[in-house]
N, C-alpha and C. Protein backbone atom coordinates (compact mmCIF):
# COMPACT_ATOMS: atom_id res chain seq x y z
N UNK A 1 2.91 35.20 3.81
CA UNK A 1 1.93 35.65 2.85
C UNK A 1 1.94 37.18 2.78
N UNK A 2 2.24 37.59 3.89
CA UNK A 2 2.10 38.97 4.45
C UNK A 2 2.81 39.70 3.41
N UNK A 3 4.24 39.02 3.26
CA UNK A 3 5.63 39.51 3.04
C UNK A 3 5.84 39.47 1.44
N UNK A 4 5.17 38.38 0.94
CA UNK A 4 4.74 38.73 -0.54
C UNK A 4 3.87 39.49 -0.80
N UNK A 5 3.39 39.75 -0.43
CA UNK A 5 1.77 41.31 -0.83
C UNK A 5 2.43 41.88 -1.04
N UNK A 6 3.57 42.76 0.10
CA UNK A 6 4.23 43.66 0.47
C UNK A 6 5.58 43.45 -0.79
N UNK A 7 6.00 42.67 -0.83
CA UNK A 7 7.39 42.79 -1.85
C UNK A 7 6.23 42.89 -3.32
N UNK A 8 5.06 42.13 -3.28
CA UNK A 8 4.61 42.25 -5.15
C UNK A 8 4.30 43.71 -5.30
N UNK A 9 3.70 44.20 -4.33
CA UNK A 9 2.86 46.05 -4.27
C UNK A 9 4.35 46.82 -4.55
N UNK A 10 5.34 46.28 -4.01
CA UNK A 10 6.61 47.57 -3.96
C UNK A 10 7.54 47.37 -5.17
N UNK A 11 7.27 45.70 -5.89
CA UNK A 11 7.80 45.55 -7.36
C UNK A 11 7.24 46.48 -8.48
N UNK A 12 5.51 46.39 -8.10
CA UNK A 12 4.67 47.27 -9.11
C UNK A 12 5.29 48.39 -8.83
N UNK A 13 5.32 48.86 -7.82
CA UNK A 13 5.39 50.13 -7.32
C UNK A 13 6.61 51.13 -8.09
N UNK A 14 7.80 49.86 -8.00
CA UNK A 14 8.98 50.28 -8.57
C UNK A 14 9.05 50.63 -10.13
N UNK A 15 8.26 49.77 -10.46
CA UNK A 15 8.05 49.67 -12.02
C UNK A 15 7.40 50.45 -12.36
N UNK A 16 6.40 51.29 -12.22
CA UNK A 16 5.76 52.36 -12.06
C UNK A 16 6.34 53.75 -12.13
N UNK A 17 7.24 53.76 -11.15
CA UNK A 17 8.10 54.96 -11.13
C UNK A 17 9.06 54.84 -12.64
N UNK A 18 9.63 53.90 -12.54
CA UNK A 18 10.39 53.78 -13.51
C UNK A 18 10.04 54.12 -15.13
N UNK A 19 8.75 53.87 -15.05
CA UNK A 19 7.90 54.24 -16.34
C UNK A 19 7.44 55.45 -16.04
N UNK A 20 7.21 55.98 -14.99
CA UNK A 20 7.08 57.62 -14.89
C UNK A 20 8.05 58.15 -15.12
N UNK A 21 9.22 58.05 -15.32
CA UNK A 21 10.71 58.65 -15.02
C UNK A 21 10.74 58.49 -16.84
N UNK A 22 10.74 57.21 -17.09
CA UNK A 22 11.09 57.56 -18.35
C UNK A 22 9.73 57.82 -19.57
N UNK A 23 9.19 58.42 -19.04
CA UNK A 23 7.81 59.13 -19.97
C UNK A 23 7.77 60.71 -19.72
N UNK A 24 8.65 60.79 -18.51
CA UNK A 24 8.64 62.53 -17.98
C UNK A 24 10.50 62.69 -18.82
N UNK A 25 11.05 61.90 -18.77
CA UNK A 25 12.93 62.47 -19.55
C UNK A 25 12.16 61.93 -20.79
N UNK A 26 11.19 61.09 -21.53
CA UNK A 26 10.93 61.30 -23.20
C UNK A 26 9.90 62.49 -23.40
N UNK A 27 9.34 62.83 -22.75
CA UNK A 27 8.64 64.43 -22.75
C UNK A 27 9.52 65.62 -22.51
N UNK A 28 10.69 65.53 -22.12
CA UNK A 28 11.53 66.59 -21.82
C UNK A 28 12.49 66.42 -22.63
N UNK A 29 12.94 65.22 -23.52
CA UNK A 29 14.42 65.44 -24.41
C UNK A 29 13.51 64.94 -25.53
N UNK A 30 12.31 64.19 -26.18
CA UNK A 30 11.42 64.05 -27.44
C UNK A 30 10.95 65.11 -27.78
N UNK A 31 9.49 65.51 -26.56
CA UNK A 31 8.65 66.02 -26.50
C UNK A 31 7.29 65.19 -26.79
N UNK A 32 7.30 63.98 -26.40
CA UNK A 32 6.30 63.39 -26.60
C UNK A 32 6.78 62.37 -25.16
N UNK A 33 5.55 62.53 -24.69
CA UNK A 33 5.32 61.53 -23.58
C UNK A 33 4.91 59.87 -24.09
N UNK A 34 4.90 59.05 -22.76
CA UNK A 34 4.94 57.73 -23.07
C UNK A 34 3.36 57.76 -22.94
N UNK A 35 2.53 56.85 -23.51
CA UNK A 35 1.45 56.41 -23.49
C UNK A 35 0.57 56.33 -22.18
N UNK A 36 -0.48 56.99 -21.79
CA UNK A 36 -1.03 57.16 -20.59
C UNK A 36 -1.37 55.92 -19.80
N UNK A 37 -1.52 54.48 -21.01
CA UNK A 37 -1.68 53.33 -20.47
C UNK A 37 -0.51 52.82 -19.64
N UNK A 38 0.41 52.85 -20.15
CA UNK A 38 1.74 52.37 -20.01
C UNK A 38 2.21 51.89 -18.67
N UNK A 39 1.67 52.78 -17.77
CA UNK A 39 2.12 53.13 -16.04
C UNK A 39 1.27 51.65 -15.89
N UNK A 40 -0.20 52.02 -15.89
CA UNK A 40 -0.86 50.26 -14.74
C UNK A 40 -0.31 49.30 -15.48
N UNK A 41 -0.17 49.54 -17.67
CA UNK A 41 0.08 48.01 -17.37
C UNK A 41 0.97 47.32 -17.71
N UNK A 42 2.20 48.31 -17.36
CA UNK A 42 3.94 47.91 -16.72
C UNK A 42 2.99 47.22 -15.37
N UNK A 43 2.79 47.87 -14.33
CA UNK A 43 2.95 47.81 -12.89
C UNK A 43 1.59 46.64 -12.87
N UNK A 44 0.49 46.26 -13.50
CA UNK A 44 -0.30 45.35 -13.64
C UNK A 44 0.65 43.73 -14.18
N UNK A 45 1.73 43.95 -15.48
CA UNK A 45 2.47 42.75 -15.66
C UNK A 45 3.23 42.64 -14.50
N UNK A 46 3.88 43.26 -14.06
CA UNK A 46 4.95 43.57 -12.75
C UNK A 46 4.19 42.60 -11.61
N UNK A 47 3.31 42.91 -11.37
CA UNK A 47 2.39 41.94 -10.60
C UNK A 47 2.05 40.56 -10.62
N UNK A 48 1.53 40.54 -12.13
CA UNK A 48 1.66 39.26 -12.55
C UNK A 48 2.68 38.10 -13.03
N UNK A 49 3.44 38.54 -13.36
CA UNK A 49 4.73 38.01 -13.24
C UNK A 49 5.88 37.34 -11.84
N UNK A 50 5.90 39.01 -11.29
CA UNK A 50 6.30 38.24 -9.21
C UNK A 50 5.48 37.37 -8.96
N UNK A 51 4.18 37.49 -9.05
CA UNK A 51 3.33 36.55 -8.35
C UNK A 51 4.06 35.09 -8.87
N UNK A 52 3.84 34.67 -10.37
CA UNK A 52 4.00 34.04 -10.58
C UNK A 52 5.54 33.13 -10.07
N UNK A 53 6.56 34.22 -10.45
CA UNK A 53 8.06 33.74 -9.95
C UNK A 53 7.90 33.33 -8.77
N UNK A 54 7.50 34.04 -7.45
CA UNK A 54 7.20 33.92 -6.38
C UNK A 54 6.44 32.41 -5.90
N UNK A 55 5.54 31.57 -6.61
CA UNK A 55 4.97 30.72 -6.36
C UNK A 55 5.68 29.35 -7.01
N UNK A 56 6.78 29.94 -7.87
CA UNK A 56 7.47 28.56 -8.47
C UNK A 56 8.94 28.81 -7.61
N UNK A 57 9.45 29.73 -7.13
CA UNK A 57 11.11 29.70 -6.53
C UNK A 57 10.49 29.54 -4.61
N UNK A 58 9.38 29.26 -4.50
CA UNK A 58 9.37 29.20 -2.89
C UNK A 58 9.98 27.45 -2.54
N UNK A 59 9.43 26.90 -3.07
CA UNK A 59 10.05 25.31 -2.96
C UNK A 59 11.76 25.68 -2.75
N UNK A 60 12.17 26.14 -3.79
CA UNK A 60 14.04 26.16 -3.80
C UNK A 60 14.55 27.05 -3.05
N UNK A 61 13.84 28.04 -2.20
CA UNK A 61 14.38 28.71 -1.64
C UNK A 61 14.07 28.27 -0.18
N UNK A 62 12.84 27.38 0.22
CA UNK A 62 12.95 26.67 1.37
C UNK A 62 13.50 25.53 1.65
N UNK A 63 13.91 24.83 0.42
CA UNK A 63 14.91 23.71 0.37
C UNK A 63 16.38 24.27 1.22
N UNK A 64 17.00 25.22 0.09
CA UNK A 64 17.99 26.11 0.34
C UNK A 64 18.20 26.79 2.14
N UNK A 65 16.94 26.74 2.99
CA UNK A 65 17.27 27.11 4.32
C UNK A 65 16.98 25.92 5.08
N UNK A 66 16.88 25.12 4.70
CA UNK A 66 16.81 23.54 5.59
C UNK A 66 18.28 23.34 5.59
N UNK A 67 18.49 22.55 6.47
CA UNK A 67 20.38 21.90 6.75
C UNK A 67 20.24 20.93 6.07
N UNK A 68 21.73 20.74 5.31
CA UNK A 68 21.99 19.37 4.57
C UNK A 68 21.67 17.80 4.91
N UNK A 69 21.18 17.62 6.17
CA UNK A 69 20.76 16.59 6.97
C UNK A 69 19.37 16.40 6.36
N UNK A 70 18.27 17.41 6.11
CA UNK A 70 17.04 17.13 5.70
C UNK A 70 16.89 16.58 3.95
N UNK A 71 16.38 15.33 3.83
CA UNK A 71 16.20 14.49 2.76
C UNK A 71 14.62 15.09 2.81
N UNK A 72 14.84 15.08 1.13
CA UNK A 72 13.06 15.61 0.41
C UNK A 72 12.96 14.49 -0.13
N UNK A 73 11.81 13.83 0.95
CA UNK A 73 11.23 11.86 -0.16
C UNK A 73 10.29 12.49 -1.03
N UNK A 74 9.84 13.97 -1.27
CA UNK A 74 8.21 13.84 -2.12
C UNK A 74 8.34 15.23 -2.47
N UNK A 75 8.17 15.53 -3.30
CA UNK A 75 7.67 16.66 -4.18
C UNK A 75 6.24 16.31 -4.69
N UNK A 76 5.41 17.52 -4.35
CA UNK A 76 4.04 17.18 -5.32
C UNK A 76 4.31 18.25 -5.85
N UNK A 77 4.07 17.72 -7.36
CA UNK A 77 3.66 18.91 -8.28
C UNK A 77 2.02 19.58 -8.69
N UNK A 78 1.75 20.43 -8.83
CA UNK A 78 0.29 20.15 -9.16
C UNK A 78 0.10 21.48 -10.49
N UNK A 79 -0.98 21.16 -11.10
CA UNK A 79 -1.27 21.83 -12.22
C UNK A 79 -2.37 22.17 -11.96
N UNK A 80 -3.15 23.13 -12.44
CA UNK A 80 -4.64 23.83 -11.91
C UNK A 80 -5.27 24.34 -12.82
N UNK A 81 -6.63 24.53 -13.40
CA UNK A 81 -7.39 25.40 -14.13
C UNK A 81 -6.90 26.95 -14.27
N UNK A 82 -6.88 27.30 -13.21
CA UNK A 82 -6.48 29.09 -13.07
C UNK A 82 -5.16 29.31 -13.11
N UNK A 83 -4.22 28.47 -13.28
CA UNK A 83 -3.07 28.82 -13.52
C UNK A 83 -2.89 27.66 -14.74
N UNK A 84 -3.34 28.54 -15.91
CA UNK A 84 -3.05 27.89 -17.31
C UNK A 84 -1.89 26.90 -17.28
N UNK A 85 -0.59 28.04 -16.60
CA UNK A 85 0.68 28.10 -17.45
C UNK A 85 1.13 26.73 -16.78
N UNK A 86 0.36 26.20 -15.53
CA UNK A 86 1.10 25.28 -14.90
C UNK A 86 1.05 23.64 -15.36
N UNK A 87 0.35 23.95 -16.78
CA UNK A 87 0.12 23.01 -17.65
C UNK A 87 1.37 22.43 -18.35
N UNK A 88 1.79 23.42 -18.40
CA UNK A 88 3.02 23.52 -19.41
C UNK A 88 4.68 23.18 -18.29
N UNK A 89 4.13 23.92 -17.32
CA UNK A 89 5.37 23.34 -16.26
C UNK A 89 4.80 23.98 -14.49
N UNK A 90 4.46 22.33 -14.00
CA UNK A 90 3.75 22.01 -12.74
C UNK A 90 4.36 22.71 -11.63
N UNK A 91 3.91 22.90 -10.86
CA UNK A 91 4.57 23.82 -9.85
C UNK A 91 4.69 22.64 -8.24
N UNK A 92 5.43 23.12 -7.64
CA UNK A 92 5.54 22.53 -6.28
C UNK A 92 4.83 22.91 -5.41
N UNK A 93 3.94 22.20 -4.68
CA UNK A 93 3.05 22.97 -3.53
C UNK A 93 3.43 22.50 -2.28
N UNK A 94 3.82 21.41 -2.51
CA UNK A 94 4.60 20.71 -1.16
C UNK A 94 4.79 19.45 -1.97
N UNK A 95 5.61 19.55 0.13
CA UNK A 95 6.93 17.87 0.18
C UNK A 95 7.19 17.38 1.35
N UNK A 96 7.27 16.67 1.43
CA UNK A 96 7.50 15.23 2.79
C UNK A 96 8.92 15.43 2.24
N UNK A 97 9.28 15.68 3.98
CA UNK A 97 11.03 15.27 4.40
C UNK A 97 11.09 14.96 5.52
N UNK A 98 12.25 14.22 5.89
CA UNK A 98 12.60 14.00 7.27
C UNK A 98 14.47 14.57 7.19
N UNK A 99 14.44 14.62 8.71
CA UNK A 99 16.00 14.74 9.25
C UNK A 99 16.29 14.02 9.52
N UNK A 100 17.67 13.43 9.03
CA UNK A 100 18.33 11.91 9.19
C UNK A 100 19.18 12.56 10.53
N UNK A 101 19.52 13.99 11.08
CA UNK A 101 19.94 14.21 12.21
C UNK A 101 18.62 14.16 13.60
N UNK A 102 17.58 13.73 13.39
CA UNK A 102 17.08 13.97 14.12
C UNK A 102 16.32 12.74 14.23
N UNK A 103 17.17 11.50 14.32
CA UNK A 103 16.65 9.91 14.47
C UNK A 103 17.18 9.31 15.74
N UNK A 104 16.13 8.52 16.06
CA UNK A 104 16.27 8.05 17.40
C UNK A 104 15.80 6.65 17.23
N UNK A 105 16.85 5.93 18.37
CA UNK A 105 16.65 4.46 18.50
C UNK A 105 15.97 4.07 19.90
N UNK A 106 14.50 4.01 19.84
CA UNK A 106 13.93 4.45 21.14
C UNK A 106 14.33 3.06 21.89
N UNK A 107 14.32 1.64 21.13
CA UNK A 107 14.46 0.38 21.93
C UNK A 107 15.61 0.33 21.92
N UNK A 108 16.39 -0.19 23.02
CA UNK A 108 17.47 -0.66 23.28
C UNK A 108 18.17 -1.59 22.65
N UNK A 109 17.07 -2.79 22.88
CA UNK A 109 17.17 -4.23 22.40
C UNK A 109 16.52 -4.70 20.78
N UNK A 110 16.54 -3.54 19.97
CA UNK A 110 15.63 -3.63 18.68
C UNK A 110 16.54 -2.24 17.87
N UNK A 111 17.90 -2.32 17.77
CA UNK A 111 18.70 -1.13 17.46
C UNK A 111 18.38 -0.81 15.47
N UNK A 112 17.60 -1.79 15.04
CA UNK A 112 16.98 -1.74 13.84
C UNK A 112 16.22 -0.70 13.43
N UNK A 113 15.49 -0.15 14.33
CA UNK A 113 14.19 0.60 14.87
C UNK A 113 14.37 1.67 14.98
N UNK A 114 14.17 2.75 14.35
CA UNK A 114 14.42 4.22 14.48
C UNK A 114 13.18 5.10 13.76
N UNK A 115 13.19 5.91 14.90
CA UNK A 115 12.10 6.98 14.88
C UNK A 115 12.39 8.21 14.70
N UNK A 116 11.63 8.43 13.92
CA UNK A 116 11.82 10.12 13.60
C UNK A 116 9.90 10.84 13.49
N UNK A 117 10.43 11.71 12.69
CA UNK A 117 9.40 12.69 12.35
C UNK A 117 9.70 12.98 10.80
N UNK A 118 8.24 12.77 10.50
CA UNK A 118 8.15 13.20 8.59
C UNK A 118 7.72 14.43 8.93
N UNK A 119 8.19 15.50 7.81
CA UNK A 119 7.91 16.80 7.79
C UNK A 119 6.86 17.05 6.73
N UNK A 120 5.66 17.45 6.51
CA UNK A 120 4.92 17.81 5.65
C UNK A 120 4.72 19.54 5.40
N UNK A 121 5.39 19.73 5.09
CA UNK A 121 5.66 21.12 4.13
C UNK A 121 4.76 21.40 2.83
N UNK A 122 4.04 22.78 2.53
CA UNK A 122 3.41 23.06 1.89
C UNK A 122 3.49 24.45 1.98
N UNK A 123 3.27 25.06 0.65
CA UNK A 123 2.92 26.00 0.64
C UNK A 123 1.63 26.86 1.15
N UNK A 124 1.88 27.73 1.71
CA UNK A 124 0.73 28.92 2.69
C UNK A 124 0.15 27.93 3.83
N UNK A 125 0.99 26.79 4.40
CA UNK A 125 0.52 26.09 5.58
C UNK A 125 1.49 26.02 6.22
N UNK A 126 1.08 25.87 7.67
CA UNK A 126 1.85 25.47 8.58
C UNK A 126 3.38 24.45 9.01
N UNK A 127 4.39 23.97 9.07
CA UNK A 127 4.28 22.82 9.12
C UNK A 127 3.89 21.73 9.57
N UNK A 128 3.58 20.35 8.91
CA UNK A 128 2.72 19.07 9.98
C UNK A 128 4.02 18.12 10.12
N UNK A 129 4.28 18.03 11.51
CA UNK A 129 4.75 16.06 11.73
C UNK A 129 4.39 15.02 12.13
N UNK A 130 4.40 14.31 11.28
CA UNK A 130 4.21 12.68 11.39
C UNK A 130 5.25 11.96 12.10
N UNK A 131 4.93 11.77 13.71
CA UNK A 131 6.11 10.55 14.13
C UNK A 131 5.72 9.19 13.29
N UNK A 132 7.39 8.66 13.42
CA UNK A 132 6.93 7.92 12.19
C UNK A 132 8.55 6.69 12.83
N UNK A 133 7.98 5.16 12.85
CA UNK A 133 9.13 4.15 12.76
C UNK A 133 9.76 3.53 11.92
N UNK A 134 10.77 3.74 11.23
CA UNK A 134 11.15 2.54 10.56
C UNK A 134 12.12 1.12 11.17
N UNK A 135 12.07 0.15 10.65
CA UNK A 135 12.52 -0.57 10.71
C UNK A 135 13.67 -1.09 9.57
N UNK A 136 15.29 -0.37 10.02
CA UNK A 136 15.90 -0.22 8.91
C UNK A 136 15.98 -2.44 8.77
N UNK A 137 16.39 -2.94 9.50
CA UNK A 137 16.20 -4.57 9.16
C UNK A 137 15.45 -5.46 7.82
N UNK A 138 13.89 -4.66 7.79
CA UNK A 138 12.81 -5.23 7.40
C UNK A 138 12.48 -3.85 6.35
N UNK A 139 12.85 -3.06 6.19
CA UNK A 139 13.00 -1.82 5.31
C UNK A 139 11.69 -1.60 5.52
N UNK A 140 10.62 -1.30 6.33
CA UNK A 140 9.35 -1.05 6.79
C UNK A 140 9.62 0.64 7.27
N UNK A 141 8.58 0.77 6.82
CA UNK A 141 7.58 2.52 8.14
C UNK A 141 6.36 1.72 8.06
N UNK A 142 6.34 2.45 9.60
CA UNK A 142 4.85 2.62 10.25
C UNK A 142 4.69 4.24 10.74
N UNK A 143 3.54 4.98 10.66
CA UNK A 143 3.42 5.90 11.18
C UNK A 143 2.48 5.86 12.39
N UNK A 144 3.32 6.71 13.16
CA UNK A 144 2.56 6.62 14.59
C UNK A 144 1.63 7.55 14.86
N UNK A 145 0.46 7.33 14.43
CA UNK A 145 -0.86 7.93 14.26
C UNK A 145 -1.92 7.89 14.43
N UNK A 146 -2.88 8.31 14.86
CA UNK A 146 -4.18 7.85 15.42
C UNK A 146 -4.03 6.40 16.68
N UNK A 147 -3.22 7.21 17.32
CA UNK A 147 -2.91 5.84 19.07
C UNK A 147 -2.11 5.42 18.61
N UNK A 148 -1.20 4.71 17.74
CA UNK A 148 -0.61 3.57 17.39
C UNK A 148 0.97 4.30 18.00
N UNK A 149 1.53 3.33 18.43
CA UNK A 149 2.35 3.09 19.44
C UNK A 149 3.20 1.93 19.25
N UNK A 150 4.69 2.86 19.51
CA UNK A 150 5.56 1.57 19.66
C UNK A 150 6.05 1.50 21.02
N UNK A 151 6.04 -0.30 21.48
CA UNK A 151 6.32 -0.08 23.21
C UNK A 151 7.53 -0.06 23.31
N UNK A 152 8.38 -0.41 24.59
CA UNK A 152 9.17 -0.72 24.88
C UNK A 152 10.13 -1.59 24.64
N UNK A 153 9.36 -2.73 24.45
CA UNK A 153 9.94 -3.97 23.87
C UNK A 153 10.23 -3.62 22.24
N UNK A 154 9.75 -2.68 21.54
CA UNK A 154 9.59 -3.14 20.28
C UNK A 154 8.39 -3.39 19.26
N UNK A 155 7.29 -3.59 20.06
CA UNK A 155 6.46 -4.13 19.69
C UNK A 155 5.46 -2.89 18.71
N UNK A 156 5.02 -2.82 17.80
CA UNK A 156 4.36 -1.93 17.10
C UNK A 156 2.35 -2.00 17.33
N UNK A 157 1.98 -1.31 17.87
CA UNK A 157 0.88 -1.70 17.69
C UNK A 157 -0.45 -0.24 17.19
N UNK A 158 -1.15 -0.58 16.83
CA UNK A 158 -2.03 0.34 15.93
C UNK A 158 -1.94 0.99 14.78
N UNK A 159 -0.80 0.14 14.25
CA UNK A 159 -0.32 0.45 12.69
C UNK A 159 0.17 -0.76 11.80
N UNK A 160 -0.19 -0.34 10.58
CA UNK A 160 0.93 -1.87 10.13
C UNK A 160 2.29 -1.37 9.62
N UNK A 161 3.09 -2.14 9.54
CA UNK A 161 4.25 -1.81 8.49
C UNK A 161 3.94 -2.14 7.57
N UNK A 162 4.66 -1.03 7.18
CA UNK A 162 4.36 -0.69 5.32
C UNK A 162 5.96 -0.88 4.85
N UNK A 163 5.95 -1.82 3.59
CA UNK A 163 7.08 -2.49 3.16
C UNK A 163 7.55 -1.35 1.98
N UNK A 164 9.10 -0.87 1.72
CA UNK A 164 9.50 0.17 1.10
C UNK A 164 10.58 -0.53 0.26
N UNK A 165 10.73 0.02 -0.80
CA UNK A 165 11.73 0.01 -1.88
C UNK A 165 12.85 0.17 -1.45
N UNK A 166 13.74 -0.56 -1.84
CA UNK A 166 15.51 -0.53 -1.07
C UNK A 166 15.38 1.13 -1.32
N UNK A 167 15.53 1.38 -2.00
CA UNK A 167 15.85 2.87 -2.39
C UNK A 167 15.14 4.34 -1.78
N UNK A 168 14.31 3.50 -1.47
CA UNK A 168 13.38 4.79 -0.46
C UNK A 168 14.74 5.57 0.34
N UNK A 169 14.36 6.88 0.10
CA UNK A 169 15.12 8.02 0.51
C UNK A 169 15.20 8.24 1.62
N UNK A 170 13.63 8.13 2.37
CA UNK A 170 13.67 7.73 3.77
C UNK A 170 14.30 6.86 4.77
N UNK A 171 13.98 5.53 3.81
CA UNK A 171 14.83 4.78 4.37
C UNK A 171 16.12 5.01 4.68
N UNK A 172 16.41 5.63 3.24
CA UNK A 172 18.15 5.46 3.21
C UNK A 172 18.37 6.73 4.28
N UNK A 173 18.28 7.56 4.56
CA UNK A 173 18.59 8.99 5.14
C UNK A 173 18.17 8.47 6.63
N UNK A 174 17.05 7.81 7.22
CA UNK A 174 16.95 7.00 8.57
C UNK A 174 17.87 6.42 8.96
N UNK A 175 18.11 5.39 7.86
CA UNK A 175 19.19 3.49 8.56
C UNK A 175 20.47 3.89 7.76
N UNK A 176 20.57 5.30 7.35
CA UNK A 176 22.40 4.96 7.36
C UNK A 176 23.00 6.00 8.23
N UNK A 177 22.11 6.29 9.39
CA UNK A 177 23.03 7.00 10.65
C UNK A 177 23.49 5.62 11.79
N UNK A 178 23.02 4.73 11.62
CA UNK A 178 23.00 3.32 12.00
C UNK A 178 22.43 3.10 13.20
């Protein structure tokens, strides 16, 4: 958050100069300077604009530093009162992914069964994980949450399975490391 203040203040900043530069060389080769408004509201659009770019290229540019292993099952888009424009085209605030490199077959005797972690990614938050089982066999997740526990044997308890679409991304990116 820090690091955008700092890059939007030094975009204005730039833009600013740049409109000083060329209002001081049209006063020196015209003789007429640029408009006294001109400076805040270059460096006022300058603002408003990064901001804006800034809040629609963060999704693709944190996609872009994840490893090819991480599958995105969810994009939310969302649209808002105070940002008119996002009426017209929704912005990403977050997304659920998992790493199909980072699956584990905790039962021995139940090699169907693989656990990972869902990634919940959002913008200006932390990240959250969800341990989480599927059952590539029965194309099921359960998330392991609030106590719920898978034992030893296999056995799932304090969750239900939740039944998924062949096509679930999850699925597929879980049960085809095998």
């Amino acid at each position: 958050m820090l690091n955008d203040f700092i890059s939007t203040i030094a975009a204005a900043l730039f833009v600013g100069l740049i409109v000083f530069l060329l209002s001081h060389m049209s006063k020196k080769y015209r003789g007429v300077a640029l408009p006294k408004w001109m400076m805040p509201t270059a460096a006022g659009m300058t603002i408003i604009v990064y901001s804006i770019w800034i809040e629609y290229t963060w999704y693709p540019h944190m996609r872009a530093e994840m490893p090819k292993s991480v599958v995105v099952l969810q994009a939310v888009d969302e649209s808002v009162p105070w940002r008119p424009w996002t009426y017209l085209m929704p912005m990403v605030v977050r997304f659920m992914a998992v790493d199909s490199d980072k699956v584990i077959h905790p039962v021995a005797s139940a090699p169907q069964l693989a656990e990972t972690d869902l990634l919940l990614i959002g913008r200006w938050r932390p990240v959250q994980t969800v341990p989480t089982v599927y059952d590539c066999k029965t194309g099921s997740r359960a998330d392991l949450i609030g106590g719920a526990t898978l034992s030893p044997d296999g056995t799932l308890s304090g969750a239900q399975w939740m039944k998924l679409p062949e096509q679930d991304p999850g699925l597929k990116a879980v049960c085809s490391k095998g």
